[in-house]
Protein backbone atom coordinates (compact mmCIF):
# COMPACT_ATOMS: atom_id res chain seq x y z
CA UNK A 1 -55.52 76.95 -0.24
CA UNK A 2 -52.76 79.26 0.31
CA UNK A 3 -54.23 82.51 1.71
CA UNK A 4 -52.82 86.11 2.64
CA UNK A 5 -55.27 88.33 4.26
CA UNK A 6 -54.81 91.76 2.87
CA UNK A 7 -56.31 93.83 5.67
CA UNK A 8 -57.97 96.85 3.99
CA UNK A 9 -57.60 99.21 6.99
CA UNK A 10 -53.53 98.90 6.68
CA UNK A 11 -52.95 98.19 2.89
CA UNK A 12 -54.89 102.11 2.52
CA UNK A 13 -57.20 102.71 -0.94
CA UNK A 14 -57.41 100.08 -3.85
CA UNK A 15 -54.31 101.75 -5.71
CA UNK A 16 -52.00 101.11 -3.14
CA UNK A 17 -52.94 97.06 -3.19
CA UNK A 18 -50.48 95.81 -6.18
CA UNK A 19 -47.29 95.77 -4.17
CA UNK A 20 -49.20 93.72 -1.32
CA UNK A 21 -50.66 91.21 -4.24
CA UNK A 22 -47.06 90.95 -5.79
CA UNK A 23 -45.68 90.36 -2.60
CA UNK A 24 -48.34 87.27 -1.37
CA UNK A 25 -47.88 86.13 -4.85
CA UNK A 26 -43.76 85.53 -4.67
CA UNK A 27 -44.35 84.09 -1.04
CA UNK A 28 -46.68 81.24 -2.84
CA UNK A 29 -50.21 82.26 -1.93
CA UNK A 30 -52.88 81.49 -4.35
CA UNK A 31 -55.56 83.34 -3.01
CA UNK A 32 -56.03 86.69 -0.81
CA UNK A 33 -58.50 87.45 1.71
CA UNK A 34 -59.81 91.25 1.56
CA UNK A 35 -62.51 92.23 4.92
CA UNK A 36 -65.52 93.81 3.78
CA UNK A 37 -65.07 96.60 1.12
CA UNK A 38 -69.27 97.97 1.33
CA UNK A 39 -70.33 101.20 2.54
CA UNK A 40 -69.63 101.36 6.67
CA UNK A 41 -71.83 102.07 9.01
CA UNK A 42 -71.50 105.45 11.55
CA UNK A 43 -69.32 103.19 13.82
CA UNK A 44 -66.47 102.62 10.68
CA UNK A 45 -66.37 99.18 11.72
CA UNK A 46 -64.83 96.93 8.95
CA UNK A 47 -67.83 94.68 10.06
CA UNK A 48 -70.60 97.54 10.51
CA UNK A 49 -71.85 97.51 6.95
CA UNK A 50 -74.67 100.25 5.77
CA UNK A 51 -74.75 99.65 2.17
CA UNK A 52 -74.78 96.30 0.92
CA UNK A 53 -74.17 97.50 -2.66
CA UNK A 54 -71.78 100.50 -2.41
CA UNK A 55 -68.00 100.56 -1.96
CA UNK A 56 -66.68 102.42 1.07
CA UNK A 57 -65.61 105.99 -0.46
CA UNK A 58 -62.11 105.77 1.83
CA UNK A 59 -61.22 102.74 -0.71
CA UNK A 60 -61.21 104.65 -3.46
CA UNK A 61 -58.89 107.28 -5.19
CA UNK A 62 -59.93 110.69 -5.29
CA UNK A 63 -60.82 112.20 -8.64
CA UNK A 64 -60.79 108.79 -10.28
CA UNK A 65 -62.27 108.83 -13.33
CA UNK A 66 -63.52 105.11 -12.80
CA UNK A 67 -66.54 104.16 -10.88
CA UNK A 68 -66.15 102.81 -7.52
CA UNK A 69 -66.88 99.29 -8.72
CA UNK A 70 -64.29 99.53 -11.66
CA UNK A 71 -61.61 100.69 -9.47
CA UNK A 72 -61.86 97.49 -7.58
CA UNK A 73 -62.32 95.19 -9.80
CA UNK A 74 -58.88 96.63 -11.69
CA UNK A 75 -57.25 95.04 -8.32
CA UNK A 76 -58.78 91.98 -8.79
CA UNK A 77 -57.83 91.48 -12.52
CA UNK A 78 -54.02 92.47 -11.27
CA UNK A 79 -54.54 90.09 -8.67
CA UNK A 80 -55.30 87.46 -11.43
CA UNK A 81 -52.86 88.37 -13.59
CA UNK A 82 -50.60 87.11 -10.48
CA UNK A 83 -52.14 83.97 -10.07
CA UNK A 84 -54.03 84.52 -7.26
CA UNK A 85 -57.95 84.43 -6.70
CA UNK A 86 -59.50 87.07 -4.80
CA UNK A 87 -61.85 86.29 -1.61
CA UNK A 88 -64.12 88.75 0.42
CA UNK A 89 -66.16 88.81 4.09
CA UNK A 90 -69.94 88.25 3.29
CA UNK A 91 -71.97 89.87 6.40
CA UNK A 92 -75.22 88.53 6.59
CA UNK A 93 -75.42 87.78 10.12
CA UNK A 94 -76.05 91.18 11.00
CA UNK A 95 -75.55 94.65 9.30
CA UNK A 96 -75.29 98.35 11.03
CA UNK A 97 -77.57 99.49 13.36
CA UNK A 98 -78.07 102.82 11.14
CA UNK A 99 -78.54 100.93 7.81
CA UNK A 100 -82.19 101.91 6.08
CA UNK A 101 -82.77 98.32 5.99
CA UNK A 102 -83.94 98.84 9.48
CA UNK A 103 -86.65 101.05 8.50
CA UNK A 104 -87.20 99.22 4.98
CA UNK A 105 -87.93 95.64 6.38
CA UNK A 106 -87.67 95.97 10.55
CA UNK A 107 -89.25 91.80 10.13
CA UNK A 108 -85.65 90.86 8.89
CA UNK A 109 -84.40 91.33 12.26
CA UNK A 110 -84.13 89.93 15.82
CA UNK A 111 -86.48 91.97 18.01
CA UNK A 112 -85.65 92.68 22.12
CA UNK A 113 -88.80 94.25 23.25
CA UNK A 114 -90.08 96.49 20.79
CA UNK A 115 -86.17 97.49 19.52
CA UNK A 116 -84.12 95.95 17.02
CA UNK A 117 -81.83 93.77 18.88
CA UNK A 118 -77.94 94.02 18.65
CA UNK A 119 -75.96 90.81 18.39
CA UNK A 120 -73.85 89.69 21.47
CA UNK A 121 -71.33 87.02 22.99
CA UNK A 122 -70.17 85.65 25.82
CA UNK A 123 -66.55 86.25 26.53
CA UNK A 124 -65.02 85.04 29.55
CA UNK A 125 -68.53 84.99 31.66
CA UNK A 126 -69.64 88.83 30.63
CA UNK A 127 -71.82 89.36 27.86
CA UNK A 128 -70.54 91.68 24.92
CA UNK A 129 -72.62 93.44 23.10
CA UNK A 130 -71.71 95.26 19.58
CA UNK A 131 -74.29 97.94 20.09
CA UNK A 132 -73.37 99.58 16.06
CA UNK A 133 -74.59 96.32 15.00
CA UNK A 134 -78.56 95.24 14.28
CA UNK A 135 -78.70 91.16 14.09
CA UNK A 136 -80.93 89.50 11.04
CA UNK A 137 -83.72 86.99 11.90
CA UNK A 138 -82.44 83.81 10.11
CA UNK A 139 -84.60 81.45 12.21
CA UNK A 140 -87.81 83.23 12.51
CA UNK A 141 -88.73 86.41 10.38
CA UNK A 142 -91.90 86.77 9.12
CA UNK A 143 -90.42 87.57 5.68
CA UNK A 144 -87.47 84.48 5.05
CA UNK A 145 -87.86 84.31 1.21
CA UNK A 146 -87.89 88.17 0.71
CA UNK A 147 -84.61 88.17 3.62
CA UNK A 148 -82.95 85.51 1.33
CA UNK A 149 -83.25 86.81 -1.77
CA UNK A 150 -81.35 90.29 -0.48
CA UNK A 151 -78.53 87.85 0.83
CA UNK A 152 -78.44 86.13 -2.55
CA UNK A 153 -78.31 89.49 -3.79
CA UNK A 154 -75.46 90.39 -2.32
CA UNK A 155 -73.53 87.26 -3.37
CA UNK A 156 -74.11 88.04 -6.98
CA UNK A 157 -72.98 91.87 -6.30
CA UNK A 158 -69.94 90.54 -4.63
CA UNK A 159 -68.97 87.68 -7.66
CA UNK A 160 -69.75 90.87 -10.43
CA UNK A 161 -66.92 92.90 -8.99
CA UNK A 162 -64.79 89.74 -10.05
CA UNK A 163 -64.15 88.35 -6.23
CA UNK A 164 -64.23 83.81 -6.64
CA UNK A 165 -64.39 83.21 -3.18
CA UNK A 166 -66.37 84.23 0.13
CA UNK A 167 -65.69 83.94 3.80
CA UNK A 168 -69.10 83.79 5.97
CA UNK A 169 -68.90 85.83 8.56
CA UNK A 170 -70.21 83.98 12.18
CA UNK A 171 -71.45 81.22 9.40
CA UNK A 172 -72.44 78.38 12.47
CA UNK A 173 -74.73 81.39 13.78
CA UNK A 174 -77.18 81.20 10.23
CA UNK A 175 -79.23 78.00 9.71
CA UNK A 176 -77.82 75.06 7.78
CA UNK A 177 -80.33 74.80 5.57
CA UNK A 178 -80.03 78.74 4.20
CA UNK A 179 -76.10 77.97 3.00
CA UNK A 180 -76.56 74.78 1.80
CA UNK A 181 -79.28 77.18 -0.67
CA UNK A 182 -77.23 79.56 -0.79
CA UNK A 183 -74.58 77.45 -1.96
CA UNK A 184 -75.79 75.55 -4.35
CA UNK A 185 -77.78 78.12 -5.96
CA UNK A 186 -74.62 80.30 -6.44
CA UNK A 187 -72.78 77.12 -7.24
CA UNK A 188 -75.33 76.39 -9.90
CA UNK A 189 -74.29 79.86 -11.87
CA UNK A 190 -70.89 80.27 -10.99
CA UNK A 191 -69.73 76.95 -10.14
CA UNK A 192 -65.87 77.66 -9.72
CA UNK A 193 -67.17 80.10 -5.98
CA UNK A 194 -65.34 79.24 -2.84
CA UNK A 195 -67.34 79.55 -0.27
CA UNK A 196 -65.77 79.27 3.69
CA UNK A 197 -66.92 79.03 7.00
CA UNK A 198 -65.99 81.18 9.89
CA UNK A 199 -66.34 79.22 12.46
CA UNK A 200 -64.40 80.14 15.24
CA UNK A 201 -66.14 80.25 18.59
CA UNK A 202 -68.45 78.04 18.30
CA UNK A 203 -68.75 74.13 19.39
CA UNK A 204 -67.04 70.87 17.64
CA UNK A 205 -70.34 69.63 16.59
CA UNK A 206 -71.76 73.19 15.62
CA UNK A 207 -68.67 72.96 13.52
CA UNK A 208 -69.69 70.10 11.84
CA UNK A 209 -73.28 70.55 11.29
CA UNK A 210 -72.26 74.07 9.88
CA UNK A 211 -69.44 71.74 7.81
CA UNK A 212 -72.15 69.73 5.87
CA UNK A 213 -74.05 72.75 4.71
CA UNK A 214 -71.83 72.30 1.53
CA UNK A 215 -68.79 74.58 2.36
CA UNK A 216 -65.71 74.37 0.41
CA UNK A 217 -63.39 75.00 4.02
CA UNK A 218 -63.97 76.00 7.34
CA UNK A 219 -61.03 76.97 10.07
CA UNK A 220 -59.51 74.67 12.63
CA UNK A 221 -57.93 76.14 15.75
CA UNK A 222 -54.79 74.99 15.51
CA UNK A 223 -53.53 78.31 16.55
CA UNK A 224 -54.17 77.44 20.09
CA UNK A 225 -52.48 74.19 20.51
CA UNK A 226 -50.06 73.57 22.77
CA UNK A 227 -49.16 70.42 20.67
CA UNK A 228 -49.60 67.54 23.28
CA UNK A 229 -53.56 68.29 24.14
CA UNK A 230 -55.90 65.53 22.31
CA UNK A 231 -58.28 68.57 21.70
CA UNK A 232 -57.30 69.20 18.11
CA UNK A 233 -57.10 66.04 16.40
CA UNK A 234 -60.23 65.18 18.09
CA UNK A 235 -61.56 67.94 16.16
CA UNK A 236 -60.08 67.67 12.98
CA UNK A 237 -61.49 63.93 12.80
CA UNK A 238 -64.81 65.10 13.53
CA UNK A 239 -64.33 66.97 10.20
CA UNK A 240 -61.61 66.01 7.92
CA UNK A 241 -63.88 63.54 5.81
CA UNK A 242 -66.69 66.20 5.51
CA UNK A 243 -64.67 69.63 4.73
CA UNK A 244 -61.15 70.61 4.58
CA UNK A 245 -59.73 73.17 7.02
CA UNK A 246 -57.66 76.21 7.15
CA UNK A 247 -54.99 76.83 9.83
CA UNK A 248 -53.31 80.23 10.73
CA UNK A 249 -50.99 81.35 13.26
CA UNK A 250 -52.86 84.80 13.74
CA UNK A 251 -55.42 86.62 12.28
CA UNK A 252 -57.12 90.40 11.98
CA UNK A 253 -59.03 89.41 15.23
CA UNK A 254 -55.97 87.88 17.53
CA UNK A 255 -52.93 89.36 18.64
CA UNK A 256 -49.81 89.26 16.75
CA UNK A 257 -47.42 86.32 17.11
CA UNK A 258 -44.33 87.98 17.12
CA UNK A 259 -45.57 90.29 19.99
CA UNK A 260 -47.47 86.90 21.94
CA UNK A 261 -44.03 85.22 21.92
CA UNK A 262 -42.21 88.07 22.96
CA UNK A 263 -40.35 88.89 20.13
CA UNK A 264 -38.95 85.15 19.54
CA UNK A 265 -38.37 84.60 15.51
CA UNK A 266 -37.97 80.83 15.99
CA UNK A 267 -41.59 80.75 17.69
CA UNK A 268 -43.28 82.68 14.79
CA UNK A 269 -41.65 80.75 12.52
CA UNK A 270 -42.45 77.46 14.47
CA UNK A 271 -45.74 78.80 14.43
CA UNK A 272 -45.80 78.91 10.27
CA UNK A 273 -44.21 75.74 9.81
CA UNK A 274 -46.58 73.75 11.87
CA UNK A 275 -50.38 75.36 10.74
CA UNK A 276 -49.24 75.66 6.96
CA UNK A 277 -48.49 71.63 6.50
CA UNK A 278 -51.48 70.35 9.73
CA UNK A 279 -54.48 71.20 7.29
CA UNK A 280 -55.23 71.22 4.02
CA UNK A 281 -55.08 75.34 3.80
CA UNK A 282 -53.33 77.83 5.67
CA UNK A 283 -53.80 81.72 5.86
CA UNK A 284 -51.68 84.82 7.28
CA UNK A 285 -52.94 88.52 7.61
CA UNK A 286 -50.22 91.17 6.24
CA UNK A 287 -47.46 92.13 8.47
CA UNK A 288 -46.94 88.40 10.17
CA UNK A 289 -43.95 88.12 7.44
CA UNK A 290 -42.29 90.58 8.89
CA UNK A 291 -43.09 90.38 12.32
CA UNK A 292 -45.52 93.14 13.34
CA UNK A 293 -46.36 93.58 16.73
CA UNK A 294 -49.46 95.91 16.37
CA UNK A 295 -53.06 93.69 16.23
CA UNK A 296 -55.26 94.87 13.48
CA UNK A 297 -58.42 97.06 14.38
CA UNK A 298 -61.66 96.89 12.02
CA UNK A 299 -61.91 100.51 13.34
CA UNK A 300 -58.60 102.11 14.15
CA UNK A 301 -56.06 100.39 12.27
CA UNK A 302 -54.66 103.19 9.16
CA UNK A 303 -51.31 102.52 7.20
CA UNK A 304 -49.71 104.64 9.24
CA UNK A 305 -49.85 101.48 11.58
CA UNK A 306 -47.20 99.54 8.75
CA UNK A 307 -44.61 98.75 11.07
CA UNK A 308 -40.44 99.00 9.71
CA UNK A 309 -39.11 95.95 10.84
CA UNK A 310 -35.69 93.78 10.99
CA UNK A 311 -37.41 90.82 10.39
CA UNK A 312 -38.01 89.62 7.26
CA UNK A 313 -39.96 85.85 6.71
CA UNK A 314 -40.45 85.91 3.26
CA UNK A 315 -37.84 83.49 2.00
CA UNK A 316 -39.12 80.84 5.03
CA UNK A 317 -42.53 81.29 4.02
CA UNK A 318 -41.83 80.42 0.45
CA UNK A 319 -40.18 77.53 1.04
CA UNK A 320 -43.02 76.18 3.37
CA UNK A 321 -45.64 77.00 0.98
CA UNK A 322 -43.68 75.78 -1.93
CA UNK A 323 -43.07 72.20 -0.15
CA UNK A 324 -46.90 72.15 0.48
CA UNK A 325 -47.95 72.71 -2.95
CA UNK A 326 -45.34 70.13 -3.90
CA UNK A 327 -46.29 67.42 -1.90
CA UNK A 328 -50.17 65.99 -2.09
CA UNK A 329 -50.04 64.96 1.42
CA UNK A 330 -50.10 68.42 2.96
CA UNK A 331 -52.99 69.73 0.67
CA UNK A 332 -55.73 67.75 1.91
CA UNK A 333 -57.24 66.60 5.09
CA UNK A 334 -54.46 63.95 5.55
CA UNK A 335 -54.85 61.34 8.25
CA UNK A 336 -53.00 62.50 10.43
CA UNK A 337 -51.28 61.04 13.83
CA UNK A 338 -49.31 61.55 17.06
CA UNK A 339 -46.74 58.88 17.18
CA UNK A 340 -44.94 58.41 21.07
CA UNK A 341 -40.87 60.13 21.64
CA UNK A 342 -39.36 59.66 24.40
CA UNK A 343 -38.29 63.20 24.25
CA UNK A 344 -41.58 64.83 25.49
CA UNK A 345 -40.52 68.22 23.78
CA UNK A 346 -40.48 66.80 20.10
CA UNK A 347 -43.86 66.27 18.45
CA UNK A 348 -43.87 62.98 15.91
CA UNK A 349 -46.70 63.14 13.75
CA UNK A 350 -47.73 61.14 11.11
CA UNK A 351 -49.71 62.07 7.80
CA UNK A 352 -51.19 60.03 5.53
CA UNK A 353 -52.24 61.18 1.87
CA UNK A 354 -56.37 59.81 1.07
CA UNK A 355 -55.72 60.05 -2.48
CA UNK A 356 -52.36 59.09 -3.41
CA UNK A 357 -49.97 56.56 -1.55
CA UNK A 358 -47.80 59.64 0.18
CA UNK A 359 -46.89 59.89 3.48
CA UNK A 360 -44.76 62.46 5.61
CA UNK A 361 -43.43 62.42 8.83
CA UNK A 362 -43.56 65.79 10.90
CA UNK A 363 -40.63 65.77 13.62
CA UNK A 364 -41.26 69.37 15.37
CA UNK A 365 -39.62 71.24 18.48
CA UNK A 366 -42.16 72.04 20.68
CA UNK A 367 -39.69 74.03 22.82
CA UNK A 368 -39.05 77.74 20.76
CA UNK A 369 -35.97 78.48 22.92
CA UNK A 370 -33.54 75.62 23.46
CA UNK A 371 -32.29 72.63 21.50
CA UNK A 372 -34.06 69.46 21.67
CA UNK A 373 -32.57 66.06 20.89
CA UNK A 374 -34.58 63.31 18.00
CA UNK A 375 -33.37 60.15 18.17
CA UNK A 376 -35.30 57.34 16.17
CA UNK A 377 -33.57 53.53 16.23
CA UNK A 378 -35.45 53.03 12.66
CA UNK A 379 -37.21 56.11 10.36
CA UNK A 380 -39.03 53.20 8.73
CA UNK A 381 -40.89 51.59 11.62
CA UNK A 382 -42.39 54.78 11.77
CA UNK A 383 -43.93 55.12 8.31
CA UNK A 384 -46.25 52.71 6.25
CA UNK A 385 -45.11 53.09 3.53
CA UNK A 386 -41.77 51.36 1.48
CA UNK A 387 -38.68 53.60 1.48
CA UNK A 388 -37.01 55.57 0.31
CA UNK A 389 -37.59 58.38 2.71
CA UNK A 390 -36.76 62.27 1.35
CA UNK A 391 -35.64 65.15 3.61
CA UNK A 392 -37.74 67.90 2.35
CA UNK A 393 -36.66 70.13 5.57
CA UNK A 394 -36.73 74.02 5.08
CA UNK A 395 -33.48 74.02 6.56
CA UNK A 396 -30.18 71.92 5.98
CA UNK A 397 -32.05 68.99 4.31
CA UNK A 398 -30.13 66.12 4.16
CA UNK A 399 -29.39 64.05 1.27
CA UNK A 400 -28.94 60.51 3.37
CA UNK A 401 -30.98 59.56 6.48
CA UNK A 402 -29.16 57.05 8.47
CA UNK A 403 -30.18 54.18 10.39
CA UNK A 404 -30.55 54.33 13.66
CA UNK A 405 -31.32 58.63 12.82
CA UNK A 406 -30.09 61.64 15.41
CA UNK A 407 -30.80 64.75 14.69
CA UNK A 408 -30.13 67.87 17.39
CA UNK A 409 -33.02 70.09 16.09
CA UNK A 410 -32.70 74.55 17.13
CA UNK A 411 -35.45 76.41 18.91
CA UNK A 412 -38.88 75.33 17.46
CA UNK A 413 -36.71 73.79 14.21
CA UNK A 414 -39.29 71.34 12.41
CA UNK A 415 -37.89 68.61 10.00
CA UNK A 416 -40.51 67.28 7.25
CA UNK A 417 -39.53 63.71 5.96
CA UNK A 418 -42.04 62.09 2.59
CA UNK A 419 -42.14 59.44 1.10
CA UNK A 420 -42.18 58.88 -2.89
């Protein structure tokens, strides 16, 4: 999976999508991400939702003689008609704290006391609390069928407005055995759903339990790695036979990676390069392609916030996602390896394809602002496989690879090497 995030709050109303969707759809996406579209909460948090089966009226253009749901699901048939699949946030972990489902069926929530409790985490040692939020009672209402069924509800309102895929929101935080019915029962109806787990924040082996539910994907955290910690492969073997994973080098809830690494190109692109071929999907929220320094806010974030930039990542991204679609090896959960350099600033890794005999070698510069030497005294010793071995690079490709192999790679330059 190839995925742009088209962040609702900056793109503006549905009518202003298409040159967003033609623009993921020339990079090489094949699917886009939209946050939730329902009826907000007082709050106006993206992730405060009130109505379940309404569209937020700030989506929608004025004097439309459409209905709300027909304007929307004109995007998603010109997303289609530009190959790409549409995706949306379901909510069902909690809802906002001024929705009449509070009042309608108070025994579908968690109680503190005698009040409806708010969900919280724990973020550096303090508890947060989102106090516009009201949590649901997965594990222990009184009422689970009746609870269910309104989830499965939603699903089926979601999948009629034309959306194929959905991203569960805090998905390791509901019980296992509610997706994996949830899943299947969609599944069983409208078997070609994508369903993926957010599961950031939580532990490896919450990960994995949360994994086996039946997802199509979860995320990795490759976004954090300072590529020499153990940490992520670790993870990505506890999972990579279960579920495949999605990378991303920022998202609508981190900070930008242009601003993060102070304004350095070859990082950001570094940054593409490495999560788009680690996993077997890869995802980007609008603006990292041209290097936007501004986070995204479920709240404050309006398209006044589009940023007119001199930096313009299209082409690189193209390439990169074209060379992963190409090549088997980067779209699956590969097995994947660390090989030693004696250069501690290049990264050597090795994938391995599970269902084709492909292989690739990664050779990466860890270091985003000065030239790093590769030497290798055979390219062969390091692969399985029998030659020939094919320069695939991004940049400068090169049409023979000599024996022993040199290579003077720029700031964060990666090289990708396959085999036939």
């Amino acid at each position: 999976m190839k995925i742009y995030n088209l962040f609702p709050r900056l793109a503006g109303p549905f009518h202003r999508w298409q040159p967003h969707l033609e623009r993921a759809a020339d990079m090489g996406f094949d699917w886009i991400f939209v946050n939730p579209v329902q009826k907000l909460g007082r709050s106006r948090s993206l992730y405060s939702i009130k109505d379940y089966f309404q569209i937020d009226s700030w989506l929608l253009k004025p004097r439309s003689p459409k209905s709300p749901e027909d304007q929307l699901r004109a995007v998603v048939s010109c997303a289609e008609g530009l190959g790409l699949g549409m995706i949306v946030d379901l909510v069902i972990n909690h809802c906002a704290y001024d929705s009449p489902l509070l009042k309608q069926h108070p025994e579908w929530f968690v109680k503190q006391g005698r009040r409806i409790a708010h969900p919280y985490c724990l973020h550096e040692g303090e508890k947060v609390v989102w106090r516009d939020l009201a949590q649901f009672d997965h594990q222990h209402t009184s009422d689970p069928e009746g609870l269910y069924r309104y989830c499965r509800e939603i699903v089926e309102y979601l999948l009629g407005l034309g959306f194929k895929g959905l991203r569960c929101d805090a998905a390791y935080q509901l019980p296992g055995r509610f997706w994996a019915r949830l899943i299947e029962e969609t599944k069983r109806t409208h078997p070609e759903t994508v369903f993926l787990a957010e599961t950031l924040g939580c532990s490896a082996e919450q990960t994995r339990e949360t994994a086996q539910a039946g997802f199509d994907f979860i995320f990795n955290s490759s976004k954090w790695w300072d590529f020499s910690n153990p940490w992520l492969l670790d993870q990505y073997r506890l999972t990579r036979e279960i579920v495949p994973s999605i990378s991303f080098p920022e998202s609508h809830d981190t900070v930008r990676a242009f601003a993060e690494f102070n304004r350095n190109v070859d990082a950001v692109r570094q940054r593409y390069f490495f999560t788009a071929l680690f996993s077997a999907g890869v995802m980007i929220p609008m603006g990292f392609e041209f290097g936007f320094q501004k986070p995204l806010h479920v709240v404050e974030t309006t398209p006044d916030d589009w940023e007119n930039t001199d930096i313009d990542l299209t082409g690189y991204i193209k390439q990169i996602n074209r060379i992963k679609s190409v090549h088997p090896v980067f779209d699956e959960e590969s097995a994947t390896q660390v090989l030693e350099h004696a250069n501690p600033e290049i990264l050597l890794m090795r994938k391995s394809a599970n269902r084709e005999r492909n292989e690739a070698l990664i050779i990466l510069n860890k270091d985003p602002w000065n030239r790093q030497n590769f030497f290798a005294d055979n390219l062969y010793h390091l692969v399985q496989s029998e030659p020939p071995l094919l320069d695939v690079s991004p940049e400068w490709p090169l049409d023979y690879l000599p024996t022993p192999f040199q290579f003077e790679l720029t700031p964060g330059m990666g090289r990708i090497l396959v085999t036939q």
